[in-house]
C-alpha atoms as a PDB file:
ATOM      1  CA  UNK A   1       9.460   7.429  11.064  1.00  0.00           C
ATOM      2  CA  UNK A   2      12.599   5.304  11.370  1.00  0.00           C
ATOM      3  CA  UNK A   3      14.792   8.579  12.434  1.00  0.00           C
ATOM      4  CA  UNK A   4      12.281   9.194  14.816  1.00  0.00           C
ATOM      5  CA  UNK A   5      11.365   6.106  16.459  1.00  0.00           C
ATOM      6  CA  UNK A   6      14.164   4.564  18.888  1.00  0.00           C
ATOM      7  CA  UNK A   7      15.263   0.436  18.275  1.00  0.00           C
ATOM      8  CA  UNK A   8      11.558  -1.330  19.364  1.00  0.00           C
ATOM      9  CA  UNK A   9       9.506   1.571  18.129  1.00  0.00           C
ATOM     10  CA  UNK A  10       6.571   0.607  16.304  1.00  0.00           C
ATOM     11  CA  UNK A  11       4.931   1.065  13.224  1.00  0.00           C
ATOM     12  CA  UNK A  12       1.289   0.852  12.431  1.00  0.00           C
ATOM     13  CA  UNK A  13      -0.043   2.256   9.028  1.00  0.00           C
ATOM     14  CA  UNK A  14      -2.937   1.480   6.671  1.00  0.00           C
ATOM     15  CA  UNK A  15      -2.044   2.333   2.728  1.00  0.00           C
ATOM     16  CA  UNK A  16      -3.286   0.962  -0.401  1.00  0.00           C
ATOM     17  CA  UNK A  17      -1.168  -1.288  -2.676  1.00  0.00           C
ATOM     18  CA  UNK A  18      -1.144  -3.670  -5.708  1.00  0.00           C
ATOM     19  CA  UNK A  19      -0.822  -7.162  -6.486  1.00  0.00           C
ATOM     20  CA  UNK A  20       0.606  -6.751  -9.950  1.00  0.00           C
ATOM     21  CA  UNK A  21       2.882  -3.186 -11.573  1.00  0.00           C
ATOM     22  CA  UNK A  22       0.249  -0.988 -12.875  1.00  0.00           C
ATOM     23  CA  UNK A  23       0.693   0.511 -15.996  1.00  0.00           C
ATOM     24  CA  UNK A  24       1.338   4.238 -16.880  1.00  0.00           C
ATOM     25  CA  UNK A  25      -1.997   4.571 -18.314  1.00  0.00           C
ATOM     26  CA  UNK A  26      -3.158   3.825 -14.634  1.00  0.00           C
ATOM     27  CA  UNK A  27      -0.706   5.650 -12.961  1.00  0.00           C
ATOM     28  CA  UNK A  28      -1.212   8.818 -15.170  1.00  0.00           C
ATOM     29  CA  UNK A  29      -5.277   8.477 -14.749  1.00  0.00           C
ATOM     30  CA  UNK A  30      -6.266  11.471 -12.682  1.00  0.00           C
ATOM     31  CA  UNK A  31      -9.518   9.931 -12.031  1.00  0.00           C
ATOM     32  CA  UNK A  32      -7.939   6.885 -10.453  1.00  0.00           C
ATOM     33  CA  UNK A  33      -5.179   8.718  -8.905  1.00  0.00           C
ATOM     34  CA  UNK A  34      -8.135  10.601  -6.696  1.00  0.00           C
ATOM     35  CA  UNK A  35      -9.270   7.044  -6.212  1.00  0.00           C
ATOM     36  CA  UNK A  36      -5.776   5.890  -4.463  1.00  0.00           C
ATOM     37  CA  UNK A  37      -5.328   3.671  -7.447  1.00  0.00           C
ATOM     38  CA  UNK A  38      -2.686   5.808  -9.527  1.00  0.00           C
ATOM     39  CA  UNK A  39      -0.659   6.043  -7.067  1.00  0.00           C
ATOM     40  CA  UNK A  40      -0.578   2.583  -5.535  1.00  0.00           C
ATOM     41  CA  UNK A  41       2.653   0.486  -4.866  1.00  0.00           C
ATOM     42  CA  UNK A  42       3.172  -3.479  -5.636  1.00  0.00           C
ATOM     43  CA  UNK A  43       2.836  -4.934  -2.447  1.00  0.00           C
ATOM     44  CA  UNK A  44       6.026  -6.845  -2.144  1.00  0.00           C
ATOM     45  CA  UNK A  45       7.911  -2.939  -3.120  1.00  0.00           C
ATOM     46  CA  UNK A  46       5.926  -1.688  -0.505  1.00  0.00           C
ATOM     47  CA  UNK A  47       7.167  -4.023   1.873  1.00  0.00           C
ATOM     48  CA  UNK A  48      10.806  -4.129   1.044  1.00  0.00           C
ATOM     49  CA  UNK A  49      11.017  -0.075   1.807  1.00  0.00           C
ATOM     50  CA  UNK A  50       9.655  -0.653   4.590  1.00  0.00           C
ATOM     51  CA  UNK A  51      12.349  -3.305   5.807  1.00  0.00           C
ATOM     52  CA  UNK A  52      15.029  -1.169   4.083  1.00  0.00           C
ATOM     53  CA  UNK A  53      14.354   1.549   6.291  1.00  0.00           C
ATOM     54  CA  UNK A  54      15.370  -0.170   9.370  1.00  0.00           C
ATOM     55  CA  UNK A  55      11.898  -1.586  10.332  1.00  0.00           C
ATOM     56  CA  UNK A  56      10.876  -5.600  10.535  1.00  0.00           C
ATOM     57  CA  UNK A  57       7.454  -6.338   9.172  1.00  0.00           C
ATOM     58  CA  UNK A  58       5.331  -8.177  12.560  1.00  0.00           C
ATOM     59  CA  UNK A  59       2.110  -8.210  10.718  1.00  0.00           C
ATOM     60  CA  UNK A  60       0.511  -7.982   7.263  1.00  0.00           C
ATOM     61  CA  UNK A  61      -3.332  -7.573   7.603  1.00  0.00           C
ATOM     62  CA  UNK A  62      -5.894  -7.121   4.308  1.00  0.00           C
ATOM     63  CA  UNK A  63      -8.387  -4.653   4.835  1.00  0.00           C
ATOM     64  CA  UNK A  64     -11.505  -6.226   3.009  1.00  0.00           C
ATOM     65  CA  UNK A  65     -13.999  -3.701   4.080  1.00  0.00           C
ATOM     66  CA  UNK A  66     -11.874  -1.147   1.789  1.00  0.00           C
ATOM     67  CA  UNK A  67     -14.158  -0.337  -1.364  1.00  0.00           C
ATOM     68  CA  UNK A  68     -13.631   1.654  -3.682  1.00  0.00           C
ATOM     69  CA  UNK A  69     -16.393   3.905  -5.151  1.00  0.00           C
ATOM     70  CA  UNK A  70     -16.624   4.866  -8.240  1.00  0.00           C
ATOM     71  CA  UNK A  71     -16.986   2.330 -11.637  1.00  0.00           C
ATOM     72  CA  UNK A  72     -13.673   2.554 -13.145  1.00  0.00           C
ATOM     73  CA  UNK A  73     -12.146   2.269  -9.732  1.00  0.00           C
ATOM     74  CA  UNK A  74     -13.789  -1.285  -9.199  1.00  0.00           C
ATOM     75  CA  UNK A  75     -12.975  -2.534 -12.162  1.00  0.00           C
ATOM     76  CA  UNK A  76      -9.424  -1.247 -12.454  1.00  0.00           C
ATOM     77  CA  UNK A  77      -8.754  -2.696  -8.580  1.00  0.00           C
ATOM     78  CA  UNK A  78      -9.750  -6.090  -9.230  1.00  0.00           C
ATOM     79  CA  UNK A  79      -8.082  -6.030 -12.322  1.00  0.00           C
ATOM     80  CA  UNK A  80      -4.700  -5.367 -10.416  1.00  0.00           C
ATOM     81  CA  UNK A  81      -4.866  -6.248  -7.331  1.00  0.00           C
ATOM     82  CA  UNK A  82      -5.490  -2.953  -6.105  1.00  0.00           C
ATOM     83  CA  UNK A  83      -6.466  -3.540  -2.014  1.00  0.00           C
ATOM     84  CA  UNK A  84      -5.880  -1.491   1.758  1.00  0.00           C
ATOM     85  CA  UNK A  85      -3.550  -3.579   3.899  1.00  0.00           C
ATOM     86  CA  UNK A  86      -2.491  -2.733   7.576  1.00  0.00           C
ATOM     87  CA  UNK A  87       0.858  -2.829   8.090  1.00  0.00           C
ATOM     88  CA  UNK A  88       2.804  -3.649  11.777  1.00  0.00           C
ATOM     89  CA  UNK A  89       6.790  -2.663  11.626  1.00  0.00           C
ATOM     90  CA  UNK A  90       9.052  -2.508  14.806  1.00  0.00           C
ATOM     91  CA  UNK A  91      12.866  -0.535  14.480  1.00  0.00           C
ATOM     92  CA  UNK A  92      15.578  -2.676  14.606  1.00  0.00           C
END
């Protein structure tokens, strides 16, 4: 997105992150990697790529009518943090 979008270009994208570093165990799950828990990023990570790649963060928005489905999913998400946030970046 940042070679594509000229200085003042905005971002807007929803993605599902962490609160805390999930273990391997998690990450290596296939049942929560289907679940967009495996594969989740720590929030403030997230963020920082973001901004790395030439972008400054407007907005931060939870998404709290995200839920996850299935049993392990719950529990492992609240156990970690696991969430959808919106995200608002503009080029520099």
């Amino acid at each position: 997105a940042a070679r594509v979008l000229k200085p003042g270009g905005r971002l807007a994208i929803s993605d599902i992150v962490s609160e805390s570093t999930l273990p391997e165990s998690i990450k290596c799950n296939a049942s929560l990697w289907a679940a967009c828990i495996g594969g989740a990023m720590q929030e403030e990570a997230y963020l920082e790529l973001i901004s790395a790649a030439g972008f400054r963060i407007e907005a931060v928005q939870d998404n709290p009518q995200y839920q996850f489905l299935s049993k392990s999913a719950v529990g492992t998400g609240q156990r970690y943090g696991v969430k959808s946030i919106s995200v608002l970046a503009v080029k520099v």
